[in-house]
Structures are given as C-alpha cells and as structure tokens.
Protein backbone atom coordinates (compact mmCIF):
# COMPACT_ATOMS: atom_id res chain seq x y z
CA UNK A 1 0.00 0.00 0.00
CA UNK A 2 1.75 3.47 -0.95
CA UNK A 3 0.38 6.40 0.88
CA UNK A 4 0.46 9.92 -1.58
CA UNK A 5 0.35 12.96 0.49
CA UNK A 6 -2.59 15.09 -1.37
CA UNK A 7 -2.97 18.49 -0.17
CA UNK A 8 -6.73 19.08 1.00
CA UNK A 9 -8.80 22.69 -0.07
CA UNK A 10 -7.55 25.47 2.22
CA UNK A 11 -10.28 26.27 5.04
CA UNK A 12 -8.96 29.48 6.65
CA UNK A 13 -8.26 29.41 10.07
CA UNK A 14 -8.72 25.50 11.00
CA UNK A 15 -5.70 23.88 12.28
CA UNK A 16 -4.06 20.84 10.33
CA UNK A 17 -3.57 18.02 13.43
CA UNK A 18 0.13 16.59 14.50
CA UNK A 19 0.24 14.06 11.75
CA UNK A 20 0.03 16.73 8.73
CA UNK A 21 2.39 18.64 10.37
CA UNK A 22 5.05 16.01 10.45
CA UNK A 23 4.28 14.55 7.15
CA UNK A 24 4.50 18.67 6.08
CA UNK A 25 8.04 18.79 7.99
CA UNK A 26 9.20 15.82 5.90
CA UNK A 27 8.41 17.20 2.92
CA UNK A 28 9.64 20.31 3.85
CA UNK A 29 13.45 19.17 3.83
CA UNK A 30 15.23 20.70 0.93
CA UNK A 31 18.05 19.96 -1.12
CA UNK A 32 19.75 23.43 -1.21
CA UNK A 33 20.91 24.42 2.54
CA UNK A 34 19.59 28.03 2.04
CA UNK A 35 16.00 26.71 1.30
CA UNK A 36 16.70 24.58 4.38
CA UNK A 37 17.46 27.65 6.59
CA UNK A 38 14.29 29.79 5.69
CA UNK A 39 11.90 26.39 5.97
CA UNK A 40 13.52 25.60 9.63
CA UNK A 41 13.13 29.39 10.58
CA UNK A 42 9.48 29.58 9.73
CA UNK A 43 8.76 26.10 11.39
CA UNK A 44 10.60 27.35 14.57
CA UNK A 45 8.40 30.75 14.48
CA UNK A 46 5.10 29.78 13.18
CA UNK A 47 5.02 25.62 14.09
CA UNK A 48 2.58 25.64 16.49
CA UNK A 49 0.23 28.65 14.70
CA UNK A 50 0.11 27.07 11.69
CA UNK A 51 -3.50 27.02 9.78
CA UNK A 52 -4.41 24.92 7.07
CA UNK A 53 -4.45 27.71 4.17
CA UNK A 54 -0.81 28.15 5.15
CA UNK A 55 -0.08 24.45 5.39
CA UNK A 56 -1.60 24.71 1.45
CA UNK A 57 0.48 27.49 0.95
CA UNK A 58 3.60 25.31 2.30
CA UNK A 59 2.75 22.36 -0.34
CA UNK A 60 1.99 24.58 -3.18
CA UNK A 61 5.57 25.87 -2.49
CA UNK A 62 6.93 22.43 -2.17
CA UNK A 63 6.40 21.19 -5.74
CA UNK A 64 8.94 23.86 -6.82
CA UNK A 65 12.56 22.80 -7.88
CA UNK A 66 15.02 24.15 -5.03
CA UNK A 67 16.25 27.25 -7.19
CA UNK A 68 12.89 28.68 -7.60
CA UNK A 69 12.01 27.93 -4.27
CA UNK A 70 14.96 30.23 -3.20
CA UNK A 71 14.27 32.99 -5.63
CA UNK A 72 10.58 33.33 -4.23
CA UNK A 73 12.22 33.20 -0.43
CA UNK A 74 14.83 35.93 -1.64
CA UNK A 75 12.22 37.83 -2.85
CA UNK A 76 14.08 37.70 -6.17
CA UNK A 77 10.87 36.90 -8.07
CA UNK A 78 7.14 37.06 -7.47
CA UNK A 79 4.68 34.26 -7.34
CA UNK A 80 3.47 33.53 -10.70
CA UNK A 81 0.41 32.22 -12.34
CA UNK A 82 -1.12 29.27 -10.55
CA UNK A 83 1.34 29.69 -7.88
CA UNK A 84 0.05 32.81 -7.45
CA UNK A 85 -2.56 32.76 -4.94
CA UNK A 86 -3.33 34.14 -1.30
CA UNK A 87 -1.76 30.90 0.77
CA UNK A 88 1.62 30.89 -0.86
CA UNK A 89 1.76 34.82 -0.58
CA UNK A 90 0.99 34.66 3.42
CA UNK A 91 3.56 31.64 3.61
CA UNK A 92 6.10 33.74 2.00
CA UNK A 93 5.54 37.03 3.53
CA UNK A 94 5.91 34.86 7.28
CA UNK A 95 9.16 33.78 5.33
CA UNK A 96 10.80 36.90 4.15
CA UNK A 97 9.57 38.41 7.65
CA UNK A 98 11.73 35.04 9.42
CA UNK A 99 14.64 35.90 7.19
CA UNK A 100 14.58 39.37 8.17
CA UNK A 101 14.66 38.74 11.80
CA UNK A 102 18.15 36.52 11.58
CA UNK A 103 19.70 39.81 9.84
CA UNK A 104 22.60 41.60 12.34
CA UNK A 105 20.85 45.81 12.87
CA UNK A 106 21.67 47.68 10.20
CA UNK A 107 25.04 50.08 11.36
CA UNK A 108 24.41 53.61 11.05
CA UNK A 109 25.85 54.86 8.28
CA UNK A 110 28.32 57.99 8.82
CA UNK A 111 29.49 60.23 6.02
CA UNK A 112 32.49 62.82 6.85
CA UNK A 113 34.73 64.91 5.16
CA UNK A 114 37.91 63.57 6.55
C-alpha cells in the first residue's frame, strides 16, 4: 500500500492536526541548505500557529525545484500564475519576515569629510 500525500482545499483558520504537520516537515526538507534555513526558521516561528491555508500554501511551495524555491524566499521573483494565490503569498511574507529577523541591525551609516 503506498500512501500519496494530497494536499486538502484550504479552510482558513482550522488547524491541520500533528500528523500533517510532520508529514509537512518531511516534505519540507530541501536539497539546497539556504531553502533549508528559511523552511527551519518559519517552522521554529510559526510551528505551532500554523493554519491549514498556510499548510496549502507550504505544499503549493513544495512542488517547486530548489532554485525557484529560493528565488521566491529571496524575494528575487514574485509568485506567478497558478502559484500565485493568497496561501503561498501569506507563507512567504511569514518567510521573508523570518529571514529578516536573523539579519545583524543595520550600522548607522556615517558620512564625513575627513
């Protein structure tokens, strides 16, 4: 018996049981390290809120290759087509936000006429 993980319809605000979310986890791991990074960051801050339009949002993003993957979590390009729809936006906007938050402050930048 082989067991396909199908995502189900999105139903805003219900949360997906433990199950899901470890099957989700599994799927989750990534070839490139970077991808790796952002997916573990987002798990660590959002885990235990997630709903099960962003658990869609996570599988729609899953079915990428690793490259485009990291372009959408580098904000290098924009959701597309099909891919373009109001789960995977959230799930990426939690990602670029977890990104963000591992950055070093900015230094204040100082010009002078030395």
């Amino acid at each position: 018996m082989t067991l396909t993980l199908t995502p189900q319809p999105s139903v805003p605000g219900l949360v997906p049981d433990a199950d899901e979310l470890r099957r989700l986890r599994w799927r989750c791991r990534r070839g490139l390290l970077e991808n790796d990074l952002f997916i573990d960051r987002f798990f660590e801050l959002h885990g235990e809120n997630l709903t099960t339009a962003l658990v869609q949002g996570l599988h729609e993003l899953m079915d990428l290759a690793d490259n485009d993957l990291l372009d959408l979590f580098l904000a290098r390009k924009q959701p597309e087509s099909a891919l373009d729809t109001p789960e995977v936006r959230q799930v990426l906007e939690l990602m670029h936000a977890a990104g963000a938050s591992r950055l070093p402050p900015k230094a204040p930048v100082s010009f002078s006429d030395h």
